[in-house]
Protein backbone atom coordinates (compact mmCIF):
# COMPACT_ATOMS: atom_id res chain seq x y z
CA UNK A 1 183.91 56.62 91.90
CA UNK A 2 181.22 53.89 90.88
CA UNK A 3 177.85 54.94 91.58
CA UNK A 4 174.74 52.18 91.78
CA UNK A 5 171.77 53.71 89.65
CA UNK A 6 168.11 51.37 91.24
CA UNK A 7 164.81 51.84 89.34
CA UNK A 8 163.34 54.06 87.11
CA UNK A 9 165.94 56.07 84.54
CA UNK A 10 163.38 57.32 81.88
CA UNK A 11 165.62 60.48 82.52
CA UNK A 12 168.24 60.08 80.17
CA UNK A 13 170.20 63.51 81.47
CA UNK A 14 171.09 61.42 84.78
CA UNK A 15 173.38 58.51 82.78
CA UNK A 16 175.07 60.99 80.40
CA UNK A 17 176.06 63.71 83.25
CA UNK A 18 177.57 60.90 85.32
CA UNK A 19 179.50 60.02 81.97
CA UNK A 20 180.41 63.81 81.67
CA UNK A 21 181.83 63.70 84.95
CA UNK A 22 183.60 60.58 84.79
CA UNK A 23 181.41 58.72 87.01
CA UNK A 24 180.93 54.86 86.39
CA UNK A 25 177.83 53.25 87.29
CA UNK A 26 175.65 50.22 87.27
CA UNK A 27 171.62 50.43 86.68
CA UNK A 28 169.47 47.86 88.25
CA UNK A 29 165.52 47.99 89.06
CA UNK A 30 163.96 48.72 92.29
CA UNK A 31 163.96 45.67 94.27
CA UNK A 32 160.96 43.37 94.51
CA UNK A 33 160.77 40.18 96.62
CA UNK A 34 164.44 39.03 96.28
CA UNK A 35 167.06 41.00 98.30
CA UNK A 36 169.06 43.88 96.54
CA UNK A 37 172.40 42.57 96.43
CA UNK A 38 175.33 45.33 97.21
CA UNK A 39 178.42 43.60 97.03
CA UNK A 40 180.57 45.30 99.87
CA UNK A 41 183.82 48.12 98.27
CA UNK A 42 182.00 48.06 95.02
CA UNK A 43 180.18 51.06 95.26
CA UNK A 44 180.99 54.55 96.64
CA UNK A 45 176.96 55.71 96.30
CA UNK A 46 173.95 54.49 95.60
CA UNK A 47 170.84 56.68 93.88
CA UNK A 48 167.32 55.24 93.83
CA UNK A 49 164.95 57.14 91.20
CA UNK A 50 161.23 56.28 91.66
CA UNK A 51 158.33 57.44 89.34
CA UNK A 52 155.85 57.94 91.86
CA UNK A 53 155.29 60.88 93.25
CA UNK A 54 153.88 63.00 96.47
CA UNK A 55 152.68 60.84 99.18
CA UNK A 56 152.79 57.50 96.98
CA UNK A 57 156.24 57.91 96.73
CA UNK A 58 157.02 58.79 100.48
CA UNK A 59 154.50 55.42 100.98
CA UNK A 60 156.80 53.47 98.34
CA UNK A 61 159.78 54.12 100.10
CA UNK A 62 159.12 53.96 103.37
CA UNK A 63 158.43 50.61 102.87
CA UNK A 64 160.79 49.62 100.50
CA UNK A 65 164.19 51.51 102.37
CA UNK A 66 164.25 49.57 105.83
CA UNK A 67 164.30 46.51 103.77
CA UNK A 68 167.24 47.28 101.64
CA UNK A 69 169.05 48.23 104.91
CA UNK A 70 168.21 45.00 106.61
CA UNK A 71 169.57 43.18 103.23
CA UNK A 72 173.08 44.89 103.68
CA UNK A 73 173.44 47.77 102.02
CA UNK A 74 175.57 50.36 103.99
CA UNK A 75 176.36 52.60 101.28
CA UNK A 76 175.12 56.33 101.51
CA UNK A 77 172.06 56.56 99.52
CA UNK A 78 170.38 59.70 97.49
CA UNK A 79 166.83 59.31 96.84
CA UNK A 80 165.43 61.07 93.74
CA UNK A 81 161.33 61.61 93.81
CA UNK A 82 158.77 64.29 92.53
CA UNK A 83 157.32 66.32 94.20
CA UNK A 84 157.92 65.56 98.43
CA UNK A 85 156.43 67.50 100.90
CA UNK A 86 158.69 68.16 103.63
CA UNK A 87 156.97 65.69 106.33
CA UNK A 88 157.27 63.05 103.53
CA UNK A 89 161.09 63.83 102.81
CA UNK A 90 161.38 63.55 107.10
CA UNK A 91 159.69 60.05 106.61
CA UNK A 92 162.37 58.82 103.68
CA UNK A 93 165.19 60.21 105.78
CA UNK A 94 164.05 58.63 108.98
CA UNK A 95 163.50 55.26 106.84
CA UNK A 96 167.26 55.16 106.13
CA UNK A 97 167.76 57.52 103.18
CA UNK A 98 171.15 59.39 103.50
CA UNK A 99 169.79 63.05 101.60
CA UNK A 100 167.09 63.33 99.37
CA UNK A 101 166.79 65.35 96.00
CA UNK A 102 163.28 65.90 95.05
CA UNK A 103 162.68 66.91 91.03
CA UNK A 104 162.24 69.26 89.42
CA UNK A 105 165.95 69.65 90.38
CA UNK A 106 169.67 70.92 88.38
CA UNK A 107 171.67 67.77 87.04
CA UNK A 108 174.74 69.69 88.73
CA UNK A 109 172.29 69.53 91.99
CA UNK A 110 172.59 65.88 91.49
CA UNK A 111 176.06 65.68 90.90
CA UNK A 112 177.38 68.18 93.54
CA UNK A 113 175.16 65.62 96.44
CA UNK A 114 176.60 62.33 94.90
CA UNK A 115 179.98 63.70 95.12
CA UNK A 116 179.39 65.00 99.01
CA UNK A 117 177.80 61.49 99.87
CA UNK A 118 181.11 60.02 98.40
CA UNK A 119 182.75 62.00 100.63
CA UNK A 120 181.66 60.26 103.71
CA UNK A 121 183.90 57.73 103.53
CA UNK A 122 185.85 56.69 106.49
CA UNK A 123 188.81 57.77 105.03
CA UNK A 124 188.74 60.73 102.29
CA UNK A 125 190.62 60.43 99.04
CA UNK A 126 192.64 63.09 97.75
CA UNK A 127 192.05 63.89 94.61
CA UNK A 128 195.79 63.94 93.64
CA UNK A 129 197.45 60.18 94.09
CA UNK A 130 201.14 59.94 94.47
CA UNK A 131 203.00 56.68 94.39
CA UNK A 132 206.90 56.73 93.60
CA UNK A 133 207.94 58.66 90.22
CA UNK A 134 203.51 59.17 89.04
CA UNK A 135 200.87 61.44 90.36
CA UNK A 136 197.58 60.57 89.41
CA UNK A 137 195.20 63.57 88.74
CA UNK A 138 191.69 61.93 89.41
CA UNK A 139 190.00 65.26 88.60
CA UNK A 140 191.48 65.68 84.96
CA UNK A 141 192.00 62.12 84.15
CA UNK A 142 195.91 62.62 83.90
CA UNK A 143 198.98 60.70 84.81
CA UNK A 144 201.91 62.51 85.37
CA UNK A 145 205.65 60.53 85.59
CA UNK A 146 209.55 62.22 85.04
CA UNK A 147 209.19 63.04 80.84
CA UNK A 148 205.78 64.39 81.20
CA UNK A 149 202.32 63.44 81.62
CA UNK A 150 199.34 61.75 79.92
CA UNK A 151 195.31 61.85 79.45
CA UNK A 152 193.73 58.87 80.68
CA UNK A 153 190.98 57.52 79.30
CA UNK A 154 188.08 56.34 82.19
CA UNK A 155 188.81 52.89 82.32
CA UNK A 156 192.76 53.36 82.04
CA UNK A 157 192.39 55.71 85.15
CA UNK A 158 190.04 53.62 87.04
CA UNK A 159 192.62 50.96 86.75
CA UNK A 160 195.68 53.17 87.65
CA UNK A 161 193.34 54.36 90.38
CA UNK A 162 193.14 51.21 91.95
CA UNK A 163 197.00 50.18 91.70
CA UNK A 164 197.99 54.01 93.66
CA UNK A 165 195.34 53.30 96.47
CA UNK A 166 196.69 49.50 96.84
CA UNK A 167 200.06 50.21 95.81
CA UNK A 168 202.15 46.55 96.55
CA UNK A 169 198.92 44.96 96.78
CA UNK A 170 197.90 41.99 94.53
CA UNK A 171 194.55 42.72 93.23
CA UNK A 172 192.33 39.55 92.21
CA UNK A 173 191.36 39.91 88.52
CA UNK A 174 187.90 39.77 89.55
CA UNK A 175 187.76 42.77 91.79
CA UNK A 176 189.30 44.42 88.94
CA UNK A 177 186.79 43.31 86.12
CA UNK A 178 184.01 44.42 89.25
CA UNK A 179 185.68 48.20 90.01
CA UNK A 180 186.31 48.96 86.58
CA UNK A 181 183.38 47.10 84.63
CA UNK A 182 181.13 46.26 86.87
CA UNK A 183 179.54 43.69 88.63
CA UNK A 184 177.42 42.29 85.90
CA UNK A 185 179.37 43.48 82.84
CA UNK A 186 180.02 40.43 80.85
CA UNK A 187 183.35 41.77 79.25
CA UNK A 188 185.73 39.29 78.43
CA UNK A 189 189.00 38.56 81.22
CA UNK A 190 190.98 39.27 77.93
CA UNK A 191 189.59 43.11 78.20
CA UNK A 192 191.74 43.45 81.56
CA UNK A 193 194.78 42.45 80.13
CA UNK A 194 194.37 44.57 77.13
CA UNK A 195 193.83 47.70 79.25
CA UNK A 196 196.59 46.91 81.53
CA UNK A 197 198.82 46.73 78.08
CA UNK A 198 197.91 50.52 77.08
CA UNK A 199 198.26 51.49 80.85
CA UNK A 200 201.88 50.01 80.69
CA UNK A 201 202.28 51.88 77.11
CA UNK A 202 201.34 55.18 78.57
CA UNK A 203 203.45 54.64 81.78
CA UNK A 204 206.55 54.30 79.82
CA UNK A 205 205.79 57.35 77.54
CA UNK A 206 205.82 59.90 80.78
CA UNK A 207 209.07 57.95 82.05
CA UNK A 208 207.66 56.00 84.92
CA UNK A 209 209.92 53.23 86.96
CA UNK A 210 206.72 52.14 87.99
CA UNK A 211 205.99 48.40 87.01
CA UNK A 212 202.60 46.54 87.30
CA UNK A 213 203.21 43.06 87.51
CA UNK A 214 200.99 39.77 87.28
CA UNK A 215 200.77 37.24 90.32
CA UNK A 216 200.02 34.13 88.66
CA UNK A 217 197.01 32.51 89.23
CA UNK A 218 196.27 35.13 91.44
CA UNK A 219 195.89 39.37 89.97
CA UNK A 220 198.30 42.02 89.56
CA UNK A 221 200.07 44.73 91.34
CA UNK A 222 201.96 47.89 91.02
CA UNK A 223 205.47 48.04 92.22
CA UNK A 224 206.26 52.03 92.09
């Protein structure tokens, strides 16, 4: 899952839990004049923190949320504020907000409605992904093959991920380098292939027949 953090994140609780739970994510601010730019796939949720609160906030957003729907963005969106009555949390939902969380709140709170908003997906994921001779737990970051099984780290299973849910299908280097670093990480192309190398390594310790191959010119795919 890739989650799309907008605006304020002086709460420093919200990044680390969604590294706890093996969540990536991508922090931008809130919008001004230019359009918010959501590339389509890339993310599963988006969560908008603002620092005002009450009314302001309600005021803030109402404006601000019709506009980011008009730019594009489709994906289901939490809105974090402080301290919303329940006519102004009516207001943000009606505005196009998806559920909204209003602080003080439980980090697990957080988690537990980014997790159900991923969930609304046209088609739900399993959490176990099977493709020949592997099984993918996505839950406990481990690969399993014939001689055994393996811990993942998050980037090794985010690319493993994305081979079992496109299994025989070439996947452009730059979707990978979006899914699995993000959109405006500035890693090096190198980084993909040297990931790819330890996710080979680790498929031949647990015994795998499972090959991922490289389309030149083109991306890579798993054959499994």
């Amino acid at each position: 899952m890739r989650v799309l953090l907008i605006g304020a994140t002086e709460n420093e609780k919200i990044p680390q839990a969604l590294r706890h739970d093996h969540i990536l994510f991508d922090h931008i601010p809130l919008p001004g004049t230019e359009p918010l730019l959501c590339p389509e796939g890339l993310y599963d949720v988006a969560v908008l923190l603002t620092d005002s609160v009450g009314k302001a906030a309600a005021q803030q957003l109402t404006a601000l949320l019709p506009s980011l729907r008009e730019d594009g963005m489709s994906v289901p969106l939490l809105i974090v504020a402080a301290h919303l009555s329940a006519r102004d949390r009516i207001l943000v939902l009606d505005a196009g907000a998806d559920d909204v969380l209003t602080q003080p709140f439980l980090i697990g709170e957080l988690l537990a409605r980014v997790r159900a908003l991923s969930r609304r997906s046209p088609v739900l994921q399993p959490r176990l992904l099977q493709a020949g001779d592997l099984s993918l737990d996505r839950g406990h970051c481990m690969l399993q093959g014939p001689k055994g099984e393996v811990r993942l780290s998050c980037k090794e299973m985010q690319l493993i991920e994305l081979f079992l849910l496109h299994t025989g299908q070439v996947l452009p280097r730059e979707t990978l380098r979006q899914k699995v670093w993000g959109i405006d990480s500035e890693s090096a192309y190198n980084a993909i292939e040297v990931y790819l190398s330890l996710v080979r390594r680790k498929l031949r310790a647990i015994g795998s027949n499972a090959q991922i191959h490289a389309e030149r010119g083109v991306g890579y795919y798993i054959e499994a």
